[in-house]
Protein backbone atom coordinates (compact mmCIF):
# COMPACT_ATOMS: atom_id res chain seq x y z
CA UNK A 1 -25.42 137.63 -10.40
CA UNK A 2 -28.41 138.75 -12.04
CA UNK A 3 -31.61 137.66 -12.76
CA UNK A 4 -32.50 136.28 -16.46
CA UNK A 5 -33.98 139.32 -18.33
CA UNK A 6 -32.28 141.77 -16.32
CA UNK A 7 -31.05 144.69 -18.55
CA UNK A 8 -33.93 144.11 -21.60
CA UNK A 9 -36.90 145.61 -22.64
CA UNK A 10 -40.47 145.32 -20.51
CA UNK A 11 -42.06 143.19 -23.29
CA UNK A 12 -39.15 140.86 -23.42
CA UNK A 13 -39.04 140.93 -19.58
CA UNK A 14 -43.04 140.07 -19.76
CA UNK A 15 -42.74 137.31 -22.83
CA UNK A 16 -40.20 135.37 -20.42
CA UNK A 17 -42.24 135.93 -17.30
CA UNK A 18 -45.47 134.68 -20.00
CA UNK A 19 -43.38 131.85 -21.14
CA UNK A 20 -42.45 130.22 -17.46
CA UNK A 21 -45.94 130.17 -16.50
CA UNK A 22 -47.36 128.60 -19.38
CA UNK A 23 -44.20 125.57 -18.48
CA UNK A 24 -46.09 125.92 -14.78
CA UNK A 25 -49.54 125.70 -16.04
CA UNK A 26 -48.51 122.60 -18.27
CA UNK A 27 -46.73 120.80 -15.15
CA UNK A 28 -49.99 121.25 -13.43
CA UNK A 29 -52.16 120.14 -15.97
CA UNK A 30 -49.93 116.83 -15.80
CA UNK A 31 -49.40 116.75 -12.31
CA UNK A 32 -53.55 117.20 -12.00
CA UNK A 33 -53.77 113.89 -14.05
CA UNK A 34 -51.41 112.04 -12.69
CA UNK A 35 -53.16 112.21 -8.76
CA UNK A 36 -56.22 111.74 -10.46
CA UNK A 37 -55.28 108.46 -11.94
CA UNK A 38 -53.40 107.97 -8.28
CA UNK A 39 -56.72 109.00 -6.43
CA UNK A 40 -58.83 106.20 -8.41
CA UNK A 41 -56.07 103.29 -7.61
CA UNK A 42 -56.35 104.48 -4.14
CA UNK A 43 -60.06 104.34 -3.86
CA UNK A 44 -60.27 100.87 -5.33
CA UNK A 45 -57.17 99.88 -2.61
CA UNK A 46 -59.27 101.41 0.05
CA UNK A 47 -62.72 99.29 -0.42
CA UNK A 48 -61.07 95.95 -1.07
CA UNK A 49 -59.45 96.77 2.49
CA UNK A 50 -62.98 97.86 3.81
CA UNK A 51 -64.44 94.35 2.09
CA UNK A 52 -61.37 92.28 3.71
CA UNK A 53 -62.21 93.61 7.10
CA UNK A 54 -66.00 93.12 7.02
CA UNK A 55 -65.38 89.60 5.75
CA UNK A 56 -62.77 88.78 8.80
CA UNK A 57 -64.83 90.34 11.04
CA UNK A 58 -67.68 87.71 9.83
CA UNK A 59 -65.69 84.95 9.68
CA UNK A 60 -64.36 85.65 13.11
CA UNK A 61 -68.10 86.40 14.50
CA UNK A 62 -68.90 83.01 12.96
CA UNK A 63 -66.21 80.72 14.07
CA UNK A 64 -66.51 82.58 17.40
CA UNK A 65 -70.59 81.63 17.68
CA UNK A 66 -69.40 78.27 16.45
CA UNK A 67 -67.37 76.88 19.13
């Protein structure tokens, strides 16, 4: 089977080759801002974690001191 472009000119050959990475570059660009909006979700998942932990390890330094 051949490849698409196979048998043309070297300009049509380089317009196709043009024409798939501009589609790559463009699913990059949205891939790019689609972990960036992941990366800031993530963040704010990470320090109410960090918060919950600090707070249970108070409460259980407190309750321990208490009995």
């Amino acid at each position: 089977m051949t490849e698409p472009g196979n048998g043309r000119a070297d300009a049509v050959r380089l317009a196709l080759v043009e024409q798939r990475v501009e589609t790559v570059e463009d699913e990059m660009k949205e891939l790019r801002e689609i972990v960036c909006g992941m990366n800031g979700k993530l963040t704010a998942i990470l320090v109410s974690i960090a918060t919950a932990a600090v707070l249970l390890a108070i409460n259980l330094v407190v309750t321990g001191f208490g009995r």
